[in-house]
C-alpha atoms as a PDB file:
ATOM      1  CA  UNK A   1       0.000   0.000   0.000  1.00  0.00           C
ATOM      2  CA  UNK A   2       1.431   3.419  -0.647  1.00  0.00           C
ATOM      3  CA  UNK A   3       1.723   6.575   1.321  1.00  0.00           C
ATOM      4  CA  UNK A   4      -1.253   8.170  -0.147  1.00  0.00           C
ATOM      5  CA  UNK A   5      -3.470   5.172  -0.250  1.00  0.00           C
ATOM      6  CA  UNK A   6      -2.239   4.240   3.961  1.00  0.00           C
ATOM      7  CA  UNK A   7      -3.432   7.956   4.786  1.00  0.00           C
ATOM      8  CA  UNK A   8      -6.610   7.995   3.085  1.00  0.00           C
ATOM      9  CA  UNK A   9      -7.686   4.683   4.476  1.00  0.00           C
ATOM     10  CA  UNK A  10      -6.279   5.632   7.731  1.00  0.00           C
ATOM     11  CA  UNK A  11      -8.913   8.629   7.487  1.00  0.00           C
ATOM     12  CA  UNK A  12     -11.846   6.969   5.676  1.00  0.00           C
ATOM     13  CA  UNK A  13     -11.535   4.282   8.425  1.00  0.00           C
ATOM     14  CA  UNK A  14     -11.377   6.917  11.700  1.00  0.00           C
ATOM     15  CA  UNK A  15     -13.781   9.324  10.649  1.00  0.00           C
ATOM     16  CA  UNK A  16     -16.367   6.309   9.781  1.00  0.00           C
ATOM     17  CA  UNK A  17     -16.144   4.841  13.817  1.00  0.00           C
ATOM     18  CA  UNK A  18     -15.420   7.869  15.341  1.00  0.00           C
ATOM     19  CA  UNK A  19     -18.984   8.419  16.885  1.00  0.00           C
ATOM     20  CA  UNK A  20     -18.895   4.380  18.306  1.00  0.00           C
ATOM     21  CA  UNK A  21     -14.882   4.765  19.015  1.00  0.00           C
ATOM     22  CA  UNK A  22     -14.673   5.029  22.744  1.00  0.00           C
ATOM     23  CA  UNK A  23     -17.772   2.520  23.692  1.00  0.00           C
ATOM     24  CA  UNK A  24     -16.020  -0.258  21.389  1.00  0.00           C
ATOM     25  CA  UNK A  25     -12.266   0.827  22.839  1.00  0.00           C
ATOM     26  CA  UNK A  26     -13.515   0.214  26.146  1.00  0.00           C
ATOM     27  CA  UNK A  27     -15.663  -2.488  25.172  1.00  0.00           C
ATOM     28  CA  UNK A  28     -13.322  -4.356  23.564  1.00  0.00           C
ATOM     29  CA  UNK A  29     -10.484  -3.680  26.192  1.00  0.00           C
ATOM     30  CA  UNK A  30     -12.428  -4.692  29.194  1.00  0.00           C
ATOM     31  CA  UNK A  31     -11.373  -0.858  30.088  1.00  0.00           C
ATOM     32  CA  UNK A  32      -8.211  -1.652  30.482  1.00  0.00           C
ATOM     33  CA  UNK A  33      -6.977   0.694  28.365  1.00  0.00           C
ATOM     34  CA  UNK A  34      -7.201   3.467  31.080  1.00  0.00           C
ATOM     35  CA  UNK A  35      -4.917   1.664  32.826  1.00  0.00           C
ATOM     36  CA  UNK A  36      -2.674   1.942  30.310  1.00  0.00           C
ATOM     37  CA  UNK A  37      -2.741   5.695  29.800  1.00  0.00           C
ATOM     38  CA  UNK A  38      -2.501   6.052  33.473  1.00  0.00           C
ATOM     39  CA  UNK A  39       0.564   3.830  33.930  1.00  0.00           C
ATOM     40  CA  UNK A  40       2.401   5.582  31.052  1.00  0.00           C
ATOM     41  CA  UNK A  41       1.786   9.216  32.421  1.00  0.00           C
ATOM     42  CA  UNK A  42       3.299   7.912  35.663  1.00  0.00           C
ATOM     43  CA  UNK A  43       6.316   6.015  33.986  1.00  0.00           C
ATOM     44  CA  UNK A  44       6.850   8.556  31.812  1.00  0.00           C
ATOM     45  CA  UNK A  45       6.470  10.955  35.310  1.00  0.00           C
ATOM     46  CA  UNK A  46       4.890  13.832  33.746  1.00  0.00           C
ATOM     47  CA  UNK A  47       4.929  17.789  35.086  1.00  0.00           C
ATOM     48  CA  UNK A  48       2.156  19.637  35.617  1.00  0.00           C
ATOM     49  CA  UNK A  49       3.705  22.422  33.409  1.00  0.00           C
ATOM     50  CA  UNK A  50       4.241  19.558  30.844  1.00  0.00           C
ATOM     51  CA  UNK A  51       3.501  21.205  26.635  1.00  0.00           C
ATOM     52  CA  UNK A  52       1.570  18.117  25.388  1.00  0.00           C
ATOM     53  CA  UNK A  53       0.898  17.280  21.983  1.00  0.00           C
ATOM     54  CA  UNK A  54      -0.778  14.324  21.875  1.00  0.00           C
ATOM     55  CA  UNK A  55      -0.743  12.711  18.459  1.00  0.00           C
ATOM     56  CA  UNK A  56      -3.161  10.228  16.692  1.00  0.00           C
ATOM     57  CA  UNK A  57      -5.265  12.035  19.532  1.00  0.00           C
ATOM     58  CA  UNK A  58      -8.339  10.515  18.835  1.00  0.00           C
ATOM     59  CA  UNK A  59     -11.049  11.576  21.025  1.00  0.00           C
ATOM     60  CA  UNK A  60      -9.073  12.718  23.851  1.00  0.00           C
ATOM     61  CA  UNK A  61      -8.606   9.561  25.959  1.00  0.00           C
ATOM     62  CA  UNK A  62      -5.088   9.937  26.954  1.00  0.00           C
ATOM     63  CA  UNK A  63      -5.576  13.863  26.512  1.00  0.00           C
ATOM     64  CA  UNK A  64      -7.750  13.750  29.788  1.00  0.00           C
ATOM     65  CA  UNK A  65      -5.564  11.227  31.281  1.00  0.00           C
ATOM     66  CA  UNK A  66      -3.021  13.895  31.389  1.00  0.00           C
ATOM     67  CA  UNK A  67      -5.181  16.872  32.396  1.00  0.00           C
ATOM     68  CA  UNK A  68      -5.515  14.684  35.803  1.00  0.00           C
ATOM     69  CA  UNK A  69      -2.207  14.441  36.024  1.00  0.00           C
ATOM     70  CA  UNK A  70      -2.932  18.298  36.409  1.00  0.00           C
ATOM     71  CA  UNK A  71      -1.371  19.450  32.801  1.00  0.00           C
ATOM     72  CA  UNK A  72      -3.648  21.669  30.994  1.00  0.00           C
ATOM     73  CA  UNK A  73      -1.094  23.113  28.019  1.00  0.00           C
ATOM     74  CA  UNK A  74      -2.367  20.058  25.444  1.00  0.00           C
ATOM     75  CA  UNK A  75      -2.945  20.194  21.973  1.00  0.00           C
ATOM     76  CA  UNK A  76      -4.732  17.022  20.328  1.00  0.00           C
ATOM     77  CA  UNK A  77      -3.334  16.365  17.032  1.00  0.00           C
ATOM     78  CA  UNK A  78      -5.287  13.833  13.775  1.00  0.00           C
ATOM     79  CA  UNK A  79      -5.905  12.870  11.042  1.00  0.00           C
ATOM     80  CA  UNK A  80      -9.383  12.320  11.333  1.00  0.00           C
ATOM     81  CA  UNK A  81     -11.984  15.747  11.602  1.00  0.00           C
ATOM     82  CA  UNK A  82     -14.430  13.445  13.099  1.00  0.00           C
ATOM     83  CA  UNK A  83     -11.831  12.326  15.872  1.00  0.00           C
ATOM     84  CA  UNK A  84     -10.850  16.516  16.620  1.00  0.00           C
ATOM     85  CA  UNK A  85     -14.658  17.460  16.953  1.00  0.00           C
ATOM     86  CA  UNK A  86     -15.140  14.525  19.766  1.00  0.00           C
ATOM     87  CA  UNK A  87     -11.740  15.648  21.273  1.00  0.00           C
ATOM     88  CA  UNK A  88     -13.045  18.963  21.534  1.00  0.00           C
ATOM     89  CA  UNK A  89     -15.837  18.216  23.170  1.00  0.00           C
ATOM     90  CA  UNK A  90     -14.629  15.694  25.628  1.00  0.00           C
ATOM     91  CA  UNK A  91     -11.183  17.828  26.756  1.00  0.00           C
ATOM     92  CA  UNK A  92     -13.126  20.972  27.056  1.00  0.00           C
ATOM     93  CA  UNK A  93     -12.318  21.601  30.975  1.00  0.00           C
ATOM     94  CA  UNK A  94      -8.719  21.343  30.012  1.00  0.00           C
ATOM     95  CA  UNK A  95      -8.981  23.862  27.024  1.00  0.00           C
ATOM     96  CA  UNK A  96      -7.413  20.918  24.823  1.00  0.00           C
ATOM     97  CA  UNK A  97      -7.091  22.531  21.617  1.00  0.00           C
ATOM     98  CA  UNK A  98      -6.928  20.555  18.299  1.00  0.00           C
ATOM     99  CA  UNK A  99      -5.017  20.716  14.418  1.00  0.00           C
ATOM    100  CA  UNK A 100      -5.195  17.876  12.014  1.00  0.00           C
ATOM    101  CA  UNK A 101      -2.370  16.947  10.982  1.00  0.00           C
ATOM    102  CA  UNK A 102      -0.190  13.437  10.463  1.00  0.00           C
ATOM    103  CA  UNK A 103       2.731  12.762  12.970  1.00  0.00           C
ATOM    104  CA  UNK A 104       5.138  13.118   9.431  1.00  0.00           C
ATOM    105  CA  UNK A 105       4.656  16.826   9.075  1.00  0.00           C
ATOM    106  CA  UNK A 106       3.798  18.744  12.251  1.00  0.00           C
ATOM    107  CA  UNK A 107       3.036  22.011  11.757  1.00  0.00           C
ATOM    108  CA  UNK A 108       4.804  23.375  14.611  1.00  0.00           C
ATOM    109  CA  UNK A 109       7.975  25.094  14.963  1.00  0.00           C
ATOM    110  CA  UNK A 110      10.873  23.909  16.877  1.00  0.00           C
ATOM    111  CA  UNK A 111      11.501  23.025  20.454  1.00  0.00           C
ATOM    112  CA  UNK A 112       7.512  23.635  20.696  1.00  0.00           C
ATOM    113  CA  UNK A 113       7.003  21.050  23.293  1.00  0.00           C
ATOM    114  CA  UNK A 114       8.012  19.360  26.444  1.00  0.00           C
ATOM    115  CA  UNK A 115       6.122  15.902  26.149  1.00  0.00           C
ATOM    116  CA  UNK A 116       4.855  14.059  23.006  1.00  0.00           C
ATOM    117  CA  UNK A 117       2.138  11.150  23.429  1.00  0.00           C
ATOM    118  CA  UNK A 118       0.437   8.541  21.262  1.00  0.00           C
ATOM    119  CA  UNK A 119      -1.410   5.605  21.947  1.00  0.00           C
ATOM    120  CA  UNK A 120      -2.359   2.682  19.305  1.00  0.00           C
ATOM    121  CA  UNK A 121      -1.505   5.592  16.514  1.00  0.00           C
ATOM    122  CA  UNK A 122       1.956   4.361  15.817  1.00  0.00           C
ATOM    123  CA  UNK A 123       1.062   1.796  13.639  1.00  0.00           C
ATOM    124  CA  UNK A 124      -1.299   3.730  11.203  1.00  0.00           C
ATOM    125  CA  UNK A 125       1.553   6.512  10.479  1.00  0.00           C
ATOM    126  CA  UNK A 126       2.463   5.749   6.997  1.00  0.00           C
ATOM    127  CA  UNK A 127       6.077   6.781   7.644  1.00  0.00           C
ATOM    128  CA  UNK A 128       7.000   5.976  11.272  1.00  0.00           C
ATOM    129  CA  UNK A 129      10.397   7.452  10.530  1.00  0.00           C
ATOM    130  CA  UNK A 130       9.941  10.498   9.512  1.00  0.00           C
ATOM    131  CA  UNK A 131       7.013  10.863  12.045  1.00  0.00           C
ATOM    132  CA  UNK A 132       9.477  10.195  14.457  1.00  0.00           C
ATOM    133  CA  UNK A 133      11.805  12.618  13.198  1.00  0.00           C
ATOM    134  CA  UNK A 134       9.141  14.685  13.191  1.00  0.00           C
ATOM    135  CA  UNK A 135       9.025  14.249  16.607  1.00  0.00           C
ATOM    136  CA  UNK A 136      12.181  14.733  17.996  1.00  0.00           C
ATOM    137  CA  UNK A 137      12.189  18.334  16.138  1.00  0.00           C
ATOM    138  CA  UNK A 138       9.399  19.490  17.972  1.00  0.00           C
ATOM    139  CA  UNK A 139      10.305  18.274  21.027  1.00  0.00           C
ATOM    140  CA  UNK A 140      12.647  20.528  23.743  1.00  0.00           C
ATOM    141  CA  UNK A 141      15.778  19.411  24.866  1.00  0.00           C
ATOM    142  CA  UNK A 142      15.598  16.286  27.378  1.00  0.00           C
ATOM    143  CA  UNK A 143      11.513  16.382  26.063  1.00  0.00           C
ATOM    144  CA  UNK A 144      10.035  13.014  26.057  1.00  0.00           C
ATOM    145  CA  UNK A 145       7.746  11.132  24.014  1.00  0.00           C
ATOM    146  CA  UNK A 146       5.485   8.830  25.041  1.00  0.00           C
ATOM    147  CA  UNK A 147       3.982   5.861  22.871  1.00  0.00           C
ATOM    148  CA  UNK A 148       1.490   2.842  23.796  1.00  0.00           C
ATOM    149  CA  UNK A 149       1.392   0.425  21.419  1.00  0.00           C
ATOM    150  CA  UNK A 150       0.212  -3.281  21.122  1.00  0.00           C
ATOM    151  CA  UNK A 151       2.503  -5.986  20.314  1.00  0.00           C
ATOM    152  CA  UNK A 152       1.945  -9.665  19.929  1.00  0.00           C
ATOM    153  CA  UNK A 153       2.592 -11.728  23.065  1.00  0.00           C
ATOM    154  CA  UNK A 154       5.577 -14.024  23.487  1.00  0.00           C
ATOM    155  CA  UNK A 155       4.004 -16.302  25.364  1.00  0.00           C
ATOM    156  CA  UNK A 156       2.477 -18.976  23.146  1.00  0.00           C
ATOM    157  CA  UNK A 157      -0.828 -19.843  25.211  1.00  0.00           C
ATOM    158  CA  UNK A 158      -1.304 -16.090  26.040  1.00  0.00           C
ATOM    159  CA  UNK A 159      -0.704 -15.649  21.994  1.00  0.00           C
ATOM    160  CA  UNK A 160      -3.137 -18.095  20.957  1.00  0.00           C
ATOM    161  CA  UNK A 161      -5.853 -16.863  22.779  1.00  0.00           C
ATOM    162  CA  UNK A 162      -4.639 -13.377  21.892  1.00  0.00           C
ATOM    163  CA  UNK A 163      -5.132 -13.896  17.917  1.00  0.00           C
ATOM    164  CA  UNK A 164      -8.226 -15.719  18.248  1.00  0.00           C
ATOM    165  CA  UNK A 165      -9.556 -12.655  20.170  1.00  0.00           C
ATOM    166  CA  UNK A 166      -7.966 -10.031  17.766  1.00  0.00           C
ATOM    167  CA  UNK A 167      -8.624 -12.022  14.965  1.00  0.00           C
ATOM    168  CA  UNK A 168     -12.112 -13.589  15.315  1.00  0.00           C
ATOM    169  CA  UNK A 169     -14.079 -11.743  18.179  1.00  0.00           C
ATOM    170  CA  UNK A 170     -12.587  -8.526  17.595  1.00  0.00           C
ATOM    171  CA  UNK A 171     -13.393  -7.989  13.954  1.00  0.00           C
ATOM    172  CA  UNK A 172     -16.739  -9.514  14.701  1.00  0.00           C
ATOM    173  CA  UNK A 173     -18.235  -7.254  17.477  1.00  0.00           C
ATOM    174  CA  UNK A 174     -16.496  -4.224  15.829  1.00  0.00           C
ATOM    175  CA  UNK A 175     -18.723  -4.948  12.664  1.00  0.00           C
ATOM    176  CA  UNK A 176     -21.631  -5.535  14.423  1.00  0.00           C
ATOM    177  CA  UNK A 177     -21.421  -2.140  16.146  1.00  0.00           C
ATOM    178  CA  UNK A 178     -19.779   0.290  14.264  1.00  0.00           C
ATOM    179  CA  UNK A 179     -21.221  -0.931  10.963  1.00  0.00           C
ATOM    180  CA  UNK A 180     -18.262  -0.438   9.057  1.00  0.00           C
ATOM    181  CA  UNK A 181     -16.868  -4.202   7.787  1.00  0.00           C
ATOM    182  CA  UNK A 182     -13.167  -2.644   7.094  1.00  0.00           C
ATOM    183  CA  UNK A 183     -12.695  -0.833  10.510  1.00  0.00           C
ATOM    184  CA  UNK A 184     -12.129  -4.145  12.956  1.00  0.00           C
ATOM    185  CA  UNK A 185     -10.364  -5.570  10.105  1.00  0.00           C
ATOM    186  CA  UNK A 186      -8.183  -3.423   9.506  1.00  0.00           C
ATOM    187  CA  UNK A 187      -6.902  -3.273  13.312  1.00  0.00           C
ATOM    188  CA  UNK A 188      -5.786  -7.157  13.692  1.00  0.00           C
ATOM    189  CA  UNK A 189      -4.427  -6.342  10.293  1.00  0.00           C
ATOM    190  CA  UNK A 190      -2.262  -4.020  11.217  1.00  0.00           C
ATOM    191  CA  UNK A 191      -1.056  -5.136  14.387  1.00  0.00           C
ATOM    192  CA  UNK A 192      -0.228  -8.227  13.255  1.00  0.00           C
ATOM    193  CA  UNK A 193       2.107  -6.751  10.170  1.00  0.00           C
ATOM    194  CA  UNK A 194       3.283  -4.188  12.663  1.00  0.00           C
ATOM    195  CA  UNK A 195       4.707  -6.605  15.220  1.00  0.00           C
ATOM    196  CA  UNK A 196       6.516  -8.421  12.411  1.00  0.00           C
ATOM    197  CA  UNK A 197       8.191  -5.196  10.578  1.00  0.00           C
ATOM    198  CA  UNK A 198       8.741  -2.425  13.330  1.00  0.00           C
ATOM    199  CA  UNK A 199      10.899  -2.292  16.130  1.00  0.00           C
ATOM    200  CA  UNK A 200       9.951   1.256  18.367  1.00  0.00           C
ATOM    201  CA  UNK A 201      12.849   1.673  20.449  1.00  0.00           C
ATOM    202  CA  UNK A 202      15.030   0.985  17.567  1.00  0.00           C
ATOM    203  CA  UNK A 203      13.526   3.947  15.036  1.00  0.00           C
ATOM    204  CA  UNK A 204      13.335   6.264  17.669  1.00  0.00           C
ATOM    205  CA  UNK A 205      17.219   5.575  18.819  1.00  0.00           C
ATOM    206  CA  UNK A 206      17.776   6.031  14.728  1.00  0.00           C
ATOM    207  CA  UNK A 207      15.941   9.440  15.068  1.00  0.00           C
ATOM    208  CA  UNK A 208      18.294  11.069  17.573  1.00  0.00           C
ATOM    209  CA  UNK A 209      16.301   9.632  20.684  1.00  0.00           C
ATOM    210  CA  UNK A 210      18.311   8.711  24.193  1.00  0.00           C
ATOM    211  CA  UNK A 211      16.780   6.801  27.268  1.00  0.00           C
ATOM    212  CA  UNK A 212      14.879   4.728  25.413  1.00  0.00           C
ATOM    213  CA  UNK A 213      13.335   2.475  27.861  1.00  0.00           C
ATOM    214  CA  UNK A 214      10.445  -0.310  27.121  1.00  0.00           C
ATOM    215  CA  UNK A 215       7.667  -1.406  29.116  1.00  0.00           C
ATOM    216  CA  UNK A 216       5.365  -4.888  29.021  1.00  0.00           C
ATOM    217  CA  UNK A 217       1.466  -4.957  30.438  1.00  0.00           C
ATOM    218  CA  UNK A 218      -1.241  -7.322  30.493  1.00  0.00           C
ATOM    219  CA  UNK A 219       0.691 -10.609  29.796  1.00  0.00           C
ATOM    220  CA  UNK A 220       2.532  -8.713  26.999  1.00  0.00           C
ATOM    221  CA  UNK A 221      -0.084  -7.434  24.966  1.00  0.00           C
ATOM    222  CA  UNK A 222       1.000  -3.614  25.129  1.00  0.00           C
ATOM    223  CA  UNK A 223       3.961  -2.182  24.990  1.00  0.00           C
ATOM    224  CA  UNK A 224       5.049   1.406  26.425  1.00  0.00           C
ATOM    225  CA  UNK A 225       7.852   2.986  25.183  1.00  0.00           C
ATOM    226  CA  UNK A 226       9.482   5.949  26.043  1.00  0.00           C
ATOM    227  CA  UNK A 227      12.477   7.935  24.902  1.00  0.00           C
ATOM    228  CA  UNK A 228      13.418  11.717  25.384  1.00  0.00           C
ATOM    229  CA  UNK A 229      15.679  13.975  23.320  1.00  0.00           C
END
């Protein structure tokens, strides 16, 4: 798939589910995923007077995850118009304020922020090095970013039962619920061709990143990486 096609798919595919996106996220996470958020703010430890951009923002999840960790400079940053509208609702007590844009070209200048965040957005960049790049030229000196991502477990009966679930159920509910046949397709899909092909830690240590340290949950299933400039 090329650039182009990867970004308008990416799109197509975000602003379709973005009105049944957080019901089926925690749905179809057993709501662990604010867990996650949670444990990466801490690990990643966070300031209060922290410059956020949150990329692949979504609708705001890990944007309000940080605004209790009492940071209220964030700006939510996607693709997908549908995605910034919810975001703007949702992060509304924390003022989060919103651009669409792809993690390859921020439109920001230099040194513009302290911290950097993404969860599960990694994997639909459609150049993770140059978003990365991107990244580190945005970021302030000793800035961090932050990314959650999934990964396929090591463990082979905690795999099994992993791909039947991501495979099987996943695309299955998704369909039934958000109506759209290519969405929960589309995510075992690409988590499965991500796990094979990308190594994190690795790109971001290729993009001038230092620190870089790497982080298991939930029996392997996540990943949380985080590196700082």
């Amino acid at each position: 798939m090329t650039n182009m096609n990867k970004k308008t798919q990416v799109r197509r595919i975000f602003d379709s589910i973005s009105y049944r996106y957080d019901f089926l996220n925690h749905l179809l996470s057993a709501g662990i995923d604010f867990y996650w958020r949670k444990k990466a703010l801490k690990l990643t430890a966070i300031r209060r007077d922290a410059k956020l951009l949150d990329v692949a923002c979504g609708t705001g999840d890990f944007a309000i995850a940080a605004g209790k960790f009492g940071v209220d400079n964030i700006i939510g940053a996607d693709l997908s118009l549908n995605m910034l509208k919810l975001f703007r609702k949702k992060t509304d007590k924390i003022k989060g304020k919103t651009v669409q844009a792809v993690a390859e070209a921020m439109p920001f200048k230099n040194e513009s922020f302290t911290n950097i965040t993404v969860a599960f957005g990694v994997r639909n960049f459609y150049d993770i090095s140059e978003g990365f790049k991107s990244f580190y030229r945005i970021l302030t000196t000793e800035g961090k970013v932050t990314i959650i991502e999934f990964r396929l477990p090591k463990n082979k009966f905690v795999r099994k039962f992993y791909l039947l679930y991501f495979n099987k159920v996943l695309p299955l509910i998704g369909k039934m619920i958000s109506k759209d046949p290519e969405a929960y397709t589309y995510l075992p899909e690409s988590v499965n061709t991500f796990d094979k092909n990308v190594n994190i830690p690795q790109l971001l240590e290729t993009a001038g990143f230092k620190n870089i340290t790497a982080h298991l949950l939930t029996f392997g299933i996540v990943q949380i990486v985080i590196a700082q400039k």
